[in-house]
C-alpha atoms as a PDB file:
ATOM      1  CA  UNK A   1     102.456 105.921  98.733  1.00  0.00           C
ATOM      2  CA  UNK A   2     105.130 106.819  96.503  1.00  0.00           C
ATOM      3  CA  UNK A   3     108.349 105.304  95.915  1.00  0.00           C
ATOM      4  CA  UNK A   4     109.808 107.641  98.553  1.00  0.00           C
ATOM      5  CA  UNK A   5     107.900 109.282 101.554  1.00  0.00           C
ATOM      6  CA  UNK A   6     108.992 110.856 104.745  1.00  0.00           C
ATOM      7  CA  UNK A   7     107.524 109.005 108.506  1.00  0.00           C
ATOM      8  CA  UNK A   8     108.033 110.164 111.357  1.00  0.00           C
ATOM      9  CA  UNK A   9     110.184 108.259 114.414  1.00  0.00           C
ATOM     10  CA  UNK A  10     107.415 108.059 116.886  1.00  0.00           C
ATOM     11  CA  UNK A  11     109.296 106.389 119.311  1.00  0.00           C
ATOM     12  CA  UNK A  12     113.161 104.777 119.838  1.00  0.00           C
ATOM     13  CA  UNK A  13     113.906 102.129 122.702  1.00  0.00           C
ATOM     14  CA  UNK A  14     117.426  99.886 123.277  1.00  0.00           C
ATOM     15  CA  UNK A  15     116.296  96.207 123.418  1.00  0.00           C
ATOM     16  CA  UNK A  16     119.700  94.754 123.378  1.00  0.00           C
ATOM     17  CA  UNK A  17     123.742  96.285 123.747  1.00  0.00           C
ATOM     18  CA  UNK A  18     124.517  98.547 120.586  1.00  0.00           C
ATOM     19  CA  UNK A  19     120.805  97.650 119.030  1.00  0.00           C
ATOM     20  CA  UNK A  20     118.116 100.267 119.134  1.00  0.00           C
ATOM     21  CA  UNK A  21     114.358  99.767 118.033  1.00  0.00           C
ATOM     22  CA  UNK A  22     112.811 102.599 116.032  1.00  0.00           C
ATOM     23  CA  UNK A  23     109.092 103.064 115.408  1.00  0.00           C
ATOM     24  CA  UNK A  24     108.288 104.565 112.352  1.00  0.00           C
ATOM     25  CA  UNK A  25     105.021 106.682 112.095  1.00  0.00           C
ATOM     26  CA  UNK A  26     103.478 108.040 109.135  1.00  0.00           C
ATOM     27  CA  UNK A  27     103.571 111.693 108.525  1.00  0.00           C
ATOM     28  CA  UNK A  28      99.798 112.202 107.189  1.00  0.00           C
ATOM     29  CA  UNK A  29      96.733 111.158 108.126  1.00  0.00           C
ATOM     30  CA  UNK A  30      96.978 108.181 105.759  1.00  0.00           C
ATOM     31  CA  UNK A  31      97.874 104.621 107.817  1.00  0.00           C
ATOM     32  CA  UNK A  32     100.821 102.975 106.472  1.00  0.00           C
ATOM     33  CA  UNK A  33     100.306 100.346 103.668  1.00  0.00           C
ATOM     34  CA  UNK A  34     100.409  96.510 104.369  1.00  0.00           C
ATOM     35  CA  UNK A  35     103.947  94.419 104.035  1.00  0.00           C
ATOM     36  CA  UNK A  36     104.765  90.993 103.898  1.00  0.00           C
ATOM     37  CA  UNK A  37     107.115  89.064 106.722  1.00  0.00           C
ATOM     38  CA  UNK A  38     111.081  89.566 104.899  1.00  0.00           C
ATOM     39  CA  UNK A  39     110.169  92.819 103.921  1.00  0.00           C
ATOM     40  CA  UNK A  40     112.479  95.494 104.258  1.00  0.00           C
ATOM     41  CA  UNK A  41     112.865  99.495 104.321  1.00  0.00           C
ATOM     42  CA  UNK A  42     115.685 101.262 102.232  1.00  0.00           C
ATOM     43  CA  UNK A  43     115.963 104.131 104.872  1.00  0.00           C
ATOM     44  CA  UNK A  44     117.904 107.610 104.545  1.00  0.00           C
ATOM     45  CA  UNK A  45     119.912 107.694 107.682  1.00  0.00           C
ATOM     46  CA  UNK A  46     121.926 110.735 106.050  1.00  0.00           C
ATOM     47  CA  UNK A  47     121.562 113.101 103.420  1.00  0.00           C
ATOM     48  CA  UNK A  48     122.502 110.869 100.281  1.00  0.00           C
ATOM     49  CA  UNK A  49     123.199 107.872 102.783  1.00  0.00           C
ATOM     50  CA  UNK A  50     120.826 105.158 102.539  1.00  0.00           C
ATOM     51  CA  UNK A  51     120.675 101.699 104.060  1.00  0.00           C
ATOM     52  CA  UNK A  52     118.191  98.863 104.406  1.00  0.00           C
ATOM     53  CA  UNK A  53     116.640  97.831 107.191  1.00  0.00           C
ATOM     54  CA  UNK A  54     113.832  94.439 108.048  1.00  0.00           C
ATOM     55  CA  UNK A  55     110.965  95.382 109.284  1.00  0.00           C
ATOM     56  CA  UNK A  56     109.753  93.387 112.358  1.00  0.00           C
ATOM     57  CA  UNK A  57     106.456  94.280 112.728  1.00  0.00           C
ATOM     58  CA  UNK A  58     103.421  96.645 112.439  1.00  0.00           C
ATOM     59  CA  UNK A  59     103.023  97.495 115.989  1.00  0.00           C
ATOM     60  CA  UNK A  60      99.270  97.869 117.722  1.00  0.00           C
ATOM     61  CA  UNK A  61      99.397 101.894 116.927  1.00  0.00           C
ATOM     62  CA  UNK A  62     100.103 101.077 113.225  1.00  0.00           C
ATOM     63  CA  UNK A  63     103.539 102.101 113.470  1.00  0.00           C
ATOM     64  CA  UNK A  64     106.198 100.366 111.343  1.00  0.00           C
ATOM     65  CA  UNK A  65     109.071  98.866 113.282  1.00  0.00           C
ATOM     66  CA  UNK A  66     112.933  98.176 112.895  1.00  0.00           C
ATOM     67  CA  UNK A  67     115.700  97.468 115.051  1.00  0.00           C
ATOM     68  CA  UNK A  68     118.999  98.501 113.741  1.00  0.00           C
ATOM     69  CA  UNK A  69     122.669  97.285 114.910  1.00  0.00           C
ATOM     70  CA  UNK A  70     125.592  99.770 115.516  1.00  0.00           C
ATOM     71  CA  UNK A  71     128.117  98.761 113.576  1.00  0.00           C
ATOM     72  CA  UNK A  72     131.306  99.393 115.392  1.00  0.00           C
ATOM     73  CA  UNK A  73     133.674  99.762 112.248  1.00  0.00           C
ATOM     74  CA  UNK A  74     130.950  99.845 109.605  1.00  0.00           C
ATOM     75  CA  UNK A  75     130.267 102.509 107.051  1.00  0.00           C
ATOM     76  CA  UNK A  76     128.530 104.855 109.386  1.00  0.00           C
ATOM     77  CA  UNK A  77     124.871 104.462 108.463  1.00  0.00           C
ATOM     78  CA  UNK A  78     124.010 102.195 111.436  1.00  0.00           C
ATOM     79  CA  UNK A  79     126.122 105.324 113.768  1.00  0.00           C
ATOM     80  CA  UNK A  80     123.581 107.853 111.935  1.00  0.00           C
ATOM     81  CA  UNK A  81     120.530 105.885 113.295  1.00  0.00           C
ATOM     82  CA  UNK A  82     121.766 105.627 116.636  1.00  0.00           C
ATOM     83  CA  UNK A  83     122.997 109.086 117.256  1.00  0.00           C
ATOM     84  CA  UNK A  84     120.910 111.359 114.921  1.00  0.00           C
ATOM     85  CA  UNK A  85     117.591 110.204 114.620  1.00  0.00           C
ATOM     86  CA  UNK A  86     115.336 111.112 117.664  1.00  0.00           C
ATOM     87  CA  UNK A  87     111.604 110.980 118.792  1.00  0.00           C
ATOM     88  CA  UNK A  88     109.957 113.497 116.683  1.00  0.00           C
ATOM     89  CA  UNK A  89     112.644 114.325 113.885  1.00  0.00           C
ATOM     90  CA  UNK A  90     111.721 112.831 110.360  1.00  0.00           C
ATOM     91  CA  UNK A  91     113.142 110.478 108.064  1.00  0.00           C
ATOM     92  CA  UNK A  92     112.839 109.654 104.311  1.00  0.00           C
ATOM     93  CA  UNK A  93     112.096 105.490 103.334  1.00  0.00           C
ATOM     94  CA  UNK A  94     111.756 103.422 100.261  1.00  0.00           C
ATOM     95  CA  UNK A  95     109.338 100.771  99.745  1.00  0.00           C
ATOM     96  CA  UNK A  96     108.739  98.244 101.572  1.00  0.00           C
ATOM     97  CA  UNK A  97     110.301  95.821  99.200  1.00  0.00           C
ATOM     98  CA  UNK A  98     110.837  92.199  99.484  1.00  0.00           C
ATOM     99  CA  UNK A  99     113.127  89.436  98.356  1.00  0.00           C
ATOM    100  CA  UNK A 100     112.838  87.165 101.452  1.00  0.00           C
ATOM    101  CA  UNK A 101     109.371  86.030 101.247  1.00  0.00           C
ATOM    102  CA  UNK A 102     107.949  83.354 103.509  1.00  0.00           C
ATOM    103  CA  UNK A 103     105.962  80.589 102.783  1.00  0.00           C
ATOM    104  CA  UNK A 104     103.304  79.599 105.652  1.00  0.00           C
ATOM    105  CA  UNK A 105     102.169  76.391 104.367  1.00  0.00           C
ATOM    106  CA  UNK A 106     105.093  74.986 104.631  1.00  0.00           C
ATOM    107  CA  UNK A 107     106.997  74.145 108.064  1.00  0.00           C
ATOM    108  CA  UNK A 108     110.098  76.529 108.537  1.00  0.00           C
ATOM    109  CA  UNK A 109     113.568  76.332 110.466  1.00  0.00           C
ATOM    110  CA  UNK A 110     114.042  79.393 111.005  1.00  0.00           C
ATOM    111  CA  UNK A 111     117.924  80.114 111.704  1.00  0.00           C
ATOM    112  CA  UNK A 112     119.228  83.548 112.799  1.00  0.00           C
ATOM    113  CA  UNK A 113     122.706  85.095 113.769  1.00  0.00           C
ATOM    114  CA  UNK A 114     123.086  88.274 115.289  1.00  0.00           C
ATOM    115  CA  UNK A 115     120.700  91.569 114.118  1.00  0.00           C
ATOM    116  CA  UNK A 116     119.546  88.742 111.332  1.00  0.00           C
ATOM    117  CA  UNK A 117     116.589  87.966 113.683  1.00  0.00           C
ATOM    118  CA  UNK A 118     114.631  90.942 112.552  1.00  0.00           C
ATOM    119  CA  UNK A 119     112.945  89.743 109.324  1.00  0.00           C
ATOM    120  CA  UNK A 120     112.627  86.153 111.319  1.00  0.00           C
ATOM    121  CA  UNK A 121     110.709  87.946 114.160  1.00  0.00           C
ATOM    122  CA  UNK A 122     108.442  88.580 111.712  1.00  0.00           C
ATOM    123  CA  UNK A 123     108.203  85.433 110.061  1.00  0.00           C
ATOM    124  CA  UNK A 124     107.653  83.830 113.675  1.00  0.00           C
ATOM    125  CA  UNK A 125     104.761  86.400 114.343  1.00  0.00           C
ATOM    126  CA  UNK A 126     103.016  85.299 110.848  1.00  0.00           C
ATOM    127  CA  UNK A 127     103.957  81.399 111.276  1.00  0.00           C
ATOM    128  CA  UNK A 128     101.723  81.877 114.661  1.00  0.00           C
ATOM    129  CA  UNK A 129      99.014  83.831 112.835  1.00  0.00           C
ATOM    130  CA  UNK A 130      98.836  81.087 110.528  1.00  0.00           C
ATOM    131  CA  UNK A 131      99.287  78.180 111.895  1.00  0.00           C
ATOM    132  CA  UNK A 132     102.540  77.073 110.152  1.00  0.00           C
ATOM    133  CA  UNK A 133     104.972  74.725 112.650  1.00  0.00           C
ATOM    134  CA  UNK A 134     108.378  75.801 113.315  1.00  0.00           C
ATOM    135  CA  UNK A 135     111.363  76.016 115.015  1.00  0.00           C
ATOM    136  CA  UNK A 136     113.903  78.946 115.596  1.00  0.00           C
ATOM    137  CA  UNK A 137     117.791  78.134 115.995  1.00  0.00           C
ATOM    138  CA  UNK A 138     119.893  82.076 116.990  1.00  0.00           C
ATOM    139  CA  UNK A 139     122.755  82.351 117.728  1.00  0.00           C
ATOM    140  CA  UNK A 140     124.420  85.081 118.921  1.00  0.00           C
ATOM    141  CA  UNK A 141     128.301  86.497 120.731  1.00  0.00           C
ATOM    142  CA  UNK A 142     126.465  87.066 124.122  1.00  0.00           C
ATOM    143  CA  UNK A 143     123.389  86.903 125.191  1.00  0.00           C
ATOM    144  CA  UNK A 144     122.615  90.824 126.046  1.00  0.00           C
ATOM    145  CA  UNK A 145     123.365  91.443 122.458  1.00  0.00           C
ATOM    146  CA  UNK A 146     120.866  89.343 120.845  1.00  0.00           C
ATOM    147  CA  UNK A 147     117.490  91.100 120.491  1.00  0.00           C
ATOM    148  CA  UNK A 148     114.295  89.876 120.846  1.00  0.00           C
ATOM    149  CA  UNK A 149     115.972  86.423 122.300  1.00  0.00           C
ATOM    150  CA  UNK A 150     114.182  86.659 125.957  1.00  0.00           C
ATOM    151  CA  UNK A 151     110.964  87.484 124.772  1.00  0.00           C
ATOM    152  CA  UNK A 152     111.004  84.679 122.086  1.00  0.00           C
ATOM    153  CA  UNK A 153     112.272  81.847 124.215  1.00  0.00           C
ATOM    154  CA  UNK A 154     109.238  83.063 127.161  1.00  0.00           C
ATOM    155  CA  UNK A 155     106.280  83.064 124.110  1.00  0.00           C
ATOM    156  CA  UNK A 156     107.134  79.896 122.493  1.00  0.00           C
ATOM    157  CA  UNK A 157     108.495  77.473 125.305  1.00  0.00           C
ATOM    158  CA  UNK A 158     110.129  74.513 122.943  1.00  0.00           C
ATOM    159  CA  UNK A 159     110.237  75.845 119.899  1.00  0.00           C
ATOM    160  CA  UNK A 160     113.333  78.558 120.564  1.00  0.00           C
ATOM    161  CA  UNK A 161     117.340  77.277 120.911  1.00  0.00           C
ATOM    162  CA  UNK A 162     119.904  79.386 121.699  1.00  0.00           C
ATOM    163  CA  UNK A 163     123.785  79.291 120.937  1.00  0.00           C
ATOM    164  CA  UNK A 164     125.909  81.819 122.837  1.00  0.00           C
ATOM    165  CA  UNK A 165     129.190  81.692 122.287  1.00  0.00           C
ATOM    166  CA  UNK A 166     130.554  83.134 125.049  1.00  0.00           C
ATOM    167  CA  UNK A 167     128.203  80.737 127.118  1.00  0.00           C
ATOM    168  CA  UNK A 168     129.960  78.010 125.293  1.00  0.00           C
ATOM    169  CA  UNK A 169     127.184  77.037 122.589  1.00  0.00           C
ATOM    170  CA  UNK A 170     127.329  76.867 119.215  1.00  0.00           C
ATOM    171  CA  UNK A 171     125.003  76.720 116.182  1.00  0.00           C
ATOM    172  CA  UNK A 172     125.708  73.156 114.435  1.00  0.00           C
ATOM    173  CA  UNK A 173     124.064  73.943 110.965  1.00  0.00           C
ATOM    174  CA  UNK A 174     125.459  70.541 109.774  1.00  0.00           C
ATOM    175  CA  UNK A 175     123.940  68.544 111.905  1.00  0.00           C
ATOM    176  CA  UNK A 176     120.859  70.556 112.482  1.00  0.00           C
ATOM    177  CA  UNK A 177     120.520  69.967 108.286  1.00  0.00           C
ATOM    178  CA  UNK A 178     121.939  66.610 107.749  1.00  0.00           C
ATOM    179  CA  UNK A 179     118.172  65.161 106.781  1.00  0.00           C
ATOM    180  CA  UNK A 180     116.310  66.678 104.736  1.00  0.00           C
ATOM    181  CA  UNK A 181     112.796  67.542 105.672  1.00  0.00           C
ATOM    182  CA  UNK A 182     109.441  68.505 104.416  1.00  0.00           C
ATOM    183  CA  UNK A 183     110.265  72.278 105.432  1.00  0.00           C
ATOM    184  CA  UNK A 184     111.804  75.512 104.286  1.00  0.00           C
ATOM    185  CA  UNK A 185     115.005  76.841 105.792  1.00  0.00           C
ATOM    186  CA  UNK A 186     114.874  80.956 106.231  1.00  0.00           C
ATOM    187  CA  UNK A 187     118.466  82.063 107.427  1.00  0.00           C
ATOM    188  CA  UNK A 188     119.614  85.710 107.690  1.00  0.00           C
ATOM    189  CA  UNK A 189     122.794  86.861 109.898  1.00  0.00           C
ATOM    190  CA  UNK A 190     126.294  87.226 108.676  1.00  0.00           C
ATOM    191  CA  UNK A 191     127.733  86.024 105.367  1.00  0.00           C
ATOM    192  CA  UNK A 192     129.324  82.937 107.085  1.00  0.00           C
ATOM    193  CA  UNK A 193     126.672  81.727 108.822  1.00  0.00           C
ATOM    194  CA  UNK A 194     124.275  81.951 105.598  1.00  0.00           C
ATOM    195  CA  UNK A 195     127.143  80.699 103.743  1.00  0.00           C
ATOM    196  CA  UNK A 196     127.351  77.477 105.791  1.00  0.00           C
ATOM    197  CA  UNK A 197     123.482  76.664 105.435  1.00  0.00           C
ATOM    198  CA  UNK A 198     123.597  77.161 102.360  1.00  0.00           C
ATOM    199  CA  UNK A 199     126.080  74.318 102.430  1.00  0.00           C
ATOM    200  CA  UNK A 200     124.868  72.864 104.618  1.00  0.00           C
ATOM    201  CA  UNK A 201     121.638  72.201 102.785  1.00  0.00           C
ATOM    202  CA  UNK A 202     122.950  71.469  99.587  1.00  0.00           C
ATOM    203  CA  UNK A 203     121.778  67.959  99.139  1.00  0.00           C
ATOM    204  CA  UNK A 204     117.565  69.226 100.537  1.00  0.00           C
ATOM    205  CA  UNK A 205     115.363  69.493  97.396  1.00  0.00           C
ATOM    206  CA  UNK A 206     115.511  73.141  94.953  1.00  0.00           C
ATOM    207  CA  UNK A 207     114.152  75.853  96.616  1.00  0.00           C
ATOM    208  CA  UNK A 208     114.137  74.739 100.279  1.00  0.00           C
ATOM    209  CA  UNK A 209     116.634  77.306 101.686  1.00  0.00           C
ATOM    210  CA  UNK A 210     115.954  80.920 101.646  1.00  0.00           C
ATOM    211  CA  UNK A 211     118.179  84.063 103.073  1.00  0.00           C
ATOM    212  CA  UNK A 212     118.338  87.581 103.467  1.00  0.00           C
ATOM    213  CA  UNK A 213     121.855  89.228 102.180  1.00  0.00           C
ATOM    214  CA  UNK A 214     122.928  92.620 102.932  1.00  0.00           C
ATOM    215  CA  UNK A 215     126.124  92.512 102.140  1.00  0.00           C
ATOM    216  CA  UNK A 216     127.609  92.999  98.156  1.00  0.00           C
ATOM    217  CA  UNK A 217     128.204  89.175  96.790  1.00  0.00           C
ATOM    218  CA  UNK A 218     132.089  88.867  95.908  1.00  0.00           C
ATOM    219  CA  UNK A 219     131.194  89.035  92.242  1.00  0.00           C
ATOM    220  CA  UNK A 220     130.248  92.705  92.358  1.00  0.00           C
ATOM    221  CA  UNK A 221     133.366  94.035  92.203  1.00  0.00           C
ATOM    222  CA  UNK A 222     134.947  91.444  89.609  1.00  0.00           C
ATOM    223  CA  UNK A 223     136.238  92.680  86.331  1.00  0.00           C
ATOM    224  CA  UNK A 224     133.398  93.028  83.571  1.00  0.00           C
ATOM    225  CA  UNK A 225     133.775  92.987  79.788  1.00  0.00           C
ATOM    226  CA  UNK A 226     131.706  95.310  77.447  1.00  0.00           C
ATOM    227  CA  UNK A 227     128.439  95.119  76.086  1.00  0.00           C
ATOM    228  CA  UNK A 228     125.485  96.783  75.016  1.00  0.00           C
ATOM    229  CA  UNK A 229     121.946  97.179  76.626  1.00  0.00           C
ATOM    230  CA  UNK A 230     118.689  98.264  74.297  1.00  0.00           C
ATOM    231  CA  UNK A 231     116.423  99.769  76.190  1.00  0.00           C
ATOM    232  CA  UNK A 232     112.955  98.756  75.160  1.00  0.00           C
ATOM    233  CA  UNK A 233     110.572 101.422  76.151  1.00  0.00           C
ATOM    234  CA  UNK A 234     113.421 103.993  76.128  1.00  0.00           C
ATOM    235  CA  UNK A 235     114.109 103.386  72.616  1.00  0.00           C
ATOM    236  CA  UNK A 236     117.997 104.060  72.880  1.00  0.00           C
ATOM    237  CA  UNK A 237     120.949 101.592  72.378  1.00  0.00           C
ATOM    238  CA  UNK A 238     123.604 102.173  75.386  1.00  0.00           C
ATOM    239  CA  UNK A 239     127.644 100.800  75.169  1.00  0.00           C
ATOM    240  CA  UNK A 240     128.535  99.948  78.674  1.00  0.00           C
ATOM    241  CA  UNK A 241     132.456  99.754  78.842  1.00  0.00           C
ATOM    242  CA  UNK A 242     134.014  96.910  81.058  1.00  0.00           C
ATOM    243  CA  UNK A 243     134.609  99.290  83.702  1.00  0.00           C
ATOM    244  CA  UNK A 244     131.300 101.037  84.051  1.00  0.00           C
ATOM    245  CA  UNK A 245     128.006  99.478  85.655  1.00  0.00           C
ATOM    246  CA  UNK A 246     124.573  99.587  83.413  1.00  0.00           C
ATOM    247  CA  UNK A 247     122.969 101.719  85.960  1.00  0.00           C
ATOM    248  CA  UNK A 248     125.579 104.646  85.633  1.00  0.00           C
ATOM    249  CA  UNK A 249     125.687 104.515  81.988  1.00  0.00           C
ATOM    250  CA  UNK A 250     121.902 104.518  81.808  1.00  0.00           C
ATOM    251  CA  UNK A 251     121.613 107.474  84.531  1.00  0.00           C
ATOM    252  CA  UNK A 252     124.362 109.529  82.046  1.00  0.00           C
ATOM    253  CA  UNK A 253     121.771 109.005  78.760  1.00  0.00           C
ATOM    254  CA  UNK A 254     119.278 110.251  81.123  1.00  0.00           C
ATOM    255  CA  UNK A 255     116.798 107.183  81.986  1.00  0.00           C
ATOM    256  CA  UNK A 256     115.682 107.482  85.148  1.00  0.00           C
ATOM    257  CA  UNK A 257     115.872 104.210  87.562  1.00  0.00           C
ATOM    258  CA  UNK A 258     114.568 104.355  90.720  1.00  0.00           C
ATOM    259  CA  UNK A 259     118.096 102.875  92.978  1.00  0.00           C
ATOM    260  CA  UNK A 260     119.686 102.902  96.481  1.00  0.00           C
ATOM    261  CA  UNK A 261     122.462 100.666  98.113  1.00  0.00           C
ATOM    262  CA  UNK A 262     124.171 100.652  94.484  1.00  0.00           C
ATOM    263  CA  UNK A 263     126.195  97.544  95.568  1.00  0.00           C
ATOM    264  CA  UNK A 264     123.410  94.421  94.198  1.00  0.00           C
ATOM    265  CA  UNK A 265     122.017  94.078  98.320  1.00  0.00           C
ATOM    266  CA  UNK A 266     118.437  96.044  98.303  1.00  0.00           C
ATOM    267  CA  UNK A 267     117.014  94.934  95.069  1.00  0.00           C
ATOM    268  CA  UNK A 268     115.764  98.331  94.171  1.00  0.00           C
ATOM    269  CA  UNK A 269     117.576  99.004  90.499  1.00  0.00           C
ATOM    270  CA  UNK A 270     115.777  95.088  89.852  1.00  0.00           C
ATOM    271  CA  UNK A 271     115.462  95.224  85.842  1.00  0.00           C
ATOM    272  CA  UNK A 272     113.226  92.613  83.515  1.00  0.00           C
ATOM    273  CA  UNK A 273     115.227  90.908  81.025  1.00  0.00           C
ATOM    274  CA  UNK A 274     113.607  90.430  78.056  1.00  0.00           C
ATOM    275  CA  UNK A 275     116.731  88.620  75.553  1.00  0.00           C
ATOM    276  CA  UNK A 276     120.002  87.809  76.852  1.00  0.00           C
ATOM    277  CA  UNK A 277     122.471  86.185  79.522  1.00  0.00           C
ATOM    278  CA  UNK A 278     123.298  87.683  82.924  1.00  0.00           C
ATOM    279  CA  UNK A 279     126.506  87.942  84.606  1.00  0.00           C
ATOM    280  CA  UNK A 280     124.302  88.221  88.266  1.00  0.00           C
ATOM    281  CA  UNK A 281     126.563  89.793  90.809  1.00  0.00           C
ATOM    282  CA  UNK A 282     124.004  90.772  93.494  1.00  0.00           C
ATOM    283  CA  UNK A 283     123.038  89.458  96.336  1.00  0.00           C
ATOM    284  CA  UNK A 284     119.459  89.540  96.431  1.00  0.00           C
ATOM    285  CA  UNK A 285     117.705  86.721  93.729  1.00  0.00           C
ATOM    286  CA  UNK A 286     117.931  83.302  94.493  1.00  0.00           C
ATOM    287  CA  UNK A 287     120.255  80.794  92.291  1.00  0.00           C
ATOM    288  CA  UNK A 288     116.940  79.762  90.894  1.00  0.00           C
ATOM    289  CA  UNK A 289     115.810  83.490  89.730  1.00  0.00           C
ATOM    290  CA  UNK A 290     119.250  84.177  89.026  1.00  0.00           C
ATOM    291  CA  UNK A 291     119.071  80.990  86.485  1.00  0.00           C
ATOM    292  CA  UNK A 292     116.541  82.406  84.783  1.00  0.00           C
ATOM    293  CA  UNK A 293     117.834  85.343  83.585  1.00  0.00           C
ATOM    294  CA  UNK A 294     114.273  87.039  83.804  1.00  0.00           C
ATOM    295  CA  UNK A 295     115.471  90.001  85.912  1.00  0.00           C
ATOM    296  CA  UNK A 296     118.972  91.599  87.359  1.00  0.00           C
ATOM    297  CA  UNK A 297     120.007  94.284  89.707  1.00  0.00           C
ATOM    298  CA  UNK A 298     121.213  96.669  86.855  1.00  0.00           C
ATOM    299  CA  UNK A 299     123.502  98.220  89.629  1.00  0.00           C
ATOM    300  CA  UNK A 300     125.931  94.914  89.768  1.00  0.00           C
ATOM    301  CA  UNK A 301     124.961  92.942  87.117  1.00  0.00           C
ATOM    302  CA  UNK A 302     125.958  92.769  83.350  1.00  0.00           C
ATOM    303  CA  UNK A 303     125.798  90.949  80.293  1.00  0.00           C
ATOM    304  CA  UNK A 304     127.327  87.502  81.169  1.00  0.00           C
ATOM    305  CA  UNK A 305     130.448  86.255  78.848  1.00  0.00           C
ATOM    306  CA  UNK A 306     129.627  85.442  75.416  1.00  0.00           C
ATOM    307  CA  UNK A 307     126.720  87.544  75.111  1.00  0.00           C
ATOM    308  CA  UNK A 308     127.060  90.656  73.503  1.00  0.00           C
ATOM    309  CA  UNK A 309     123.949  92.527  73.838  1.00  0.00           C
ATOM    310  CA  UNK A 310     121.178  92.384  76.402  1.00  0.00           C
ATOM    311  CA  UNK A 311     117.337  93.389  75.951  1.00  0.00           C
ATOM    312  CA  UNK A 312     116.021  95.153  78.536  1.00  0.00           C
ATOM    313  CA  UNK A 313     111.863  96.172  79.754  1.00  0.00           C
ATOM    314  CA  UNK A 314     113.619  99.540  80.567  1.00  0.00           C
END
């Protein structure tokens, strides 16, 4: 398929408060292409609006499948999927693209807050599949507004804890990760909670802690300094001025890079580097990737202090 495509919303159903699961259907009579578990859709909820979205399964019609959180107080997009898109009406999607990839032959924790169960659900369905033990820790506000959570604890007896608040539990990430273990940690919900694993987990071996961000790192909107970017296969030289991002001033010479969210969260604009130190202010490679300055989210992300020009494969 191309980069972007229309589907179809086959079919829309509530499976917890304020959290709607949409079916996605392809338009043609081509079946939709295979994706991995952490995978996720850059969907046009509004003309020039787009947002991303996990995917949490193929279902047994080949539909794709996401479930989508209003967000009381948000920026609208999550609004636009509840109240505009209906059985039968189209929509326009990106990718399936994925910086959340999980590794089945390894044991996971999986830990979830809130809507962040979607690209888990997945990763439970595939851990099955395969074989791989685990163990899911959610937590959630209440218990009718965490999705999936019933039908999760009934399938895998043992293997599913719970922490609702207003039930009086609570997710205890430092003692859940005060050992390390043979095992990867795969955490998506809010920024705290993925925040605290992260600290949590400091002291478990390089690479054993995984998450899914959509929201901007707090570096995207620091100050920048100047630099300049040579484009490779575009042949052109490009000043980018301290308060201008790479992807604007490469859109202005005319160089045409395939973006969405704009804010370093979908991983879209993602560049290779080929000479050169990053500033990384997204919120999508891991310290690791970020560390070696191989790629960057051109959309956040700019020459880091000290370096005055950056090579880009662009």
């Amino acid at each position: 398929m191309s980069s972007r495509f229309p589907l179809r919303i086959a079919a829309r159903r509530t499976v917890a408060s304020d959290v709607v699961a949409i079916d996605l259907a392809a338009v043609g009579p081509e079946p939709l292409p295979t994706w991995q578990p952490g995978a996720h859709l850059d969907v046009e909820v509004a003309p020039g609006v787009e947002r991303q979205y996990s995917l949490v399964t193929t279902t047994d019609d080949g539909h794709w499948r996401v479930a989508v959180l209003r967000e009381h107080g948000g920026r609208g997009g999550s609004v636009a999927v509840h109240d505009t898109l209906e059985v039968g009406s189209t929509v326009t999607v990106g990718g399936p693209r994925n910086h959340f990839t999980f590794e089945p032959d390894r044991p996971a924790v999986f830990v979830a807050g809130g809507i962040g169960i979607t690209p888990i659900a997945a990763m439970i369905a595939e851990a099955e599949l395969r074989g791989t033990p685990w163990e899911l820790h959610y937590a959630g506000r209440r218990r009718d507004a965490m999705a999936f959570a019933e039908d999760l604890v009934a399938d895998h007896p043992g293997r599913v804890s719970l922490a609702v608040a207003d039930e009086g539990t609570r997710l205890d990430v430092d003692a859940l990760l005060a050992v390390p273990r043979d095992a990867v940690v795969y955490c998506c919900g809010p920024k705290r909670l993925m925040d605290a694993v992260e600290e949590a987990a400091s002291h478990w071996p390089d690479g054993s802690v995984r998450v899914e961000r959509f929201e901007a790192s707090d570096a995207a909107t620091l100050p920048g300094t100047e630099f300049e970017a040579e484009l490779a296969v575009s042949g052109m030289t490009l000043a980018v001025p301290a308060d201008r991002t790479l992807l604007e001033v490469a859109e202005d010479a005319g160089v045409f890079v395939l973006s969405s969210c704009r804010e370093g969260t979908c991983g879209t604009c993602e560049t290779p580097v080929l000479e050169g130190s990053v500033d990384h202010r997204d919120a999508v490679l891991s310290a690791a990737e970020q560390a070696g300055d191989h790629t960057m989210m051109i959309c956040v992300s700019r020459a880091a202090r000290g370096c005055p020009r950056l090579v880009l494969d662009l």
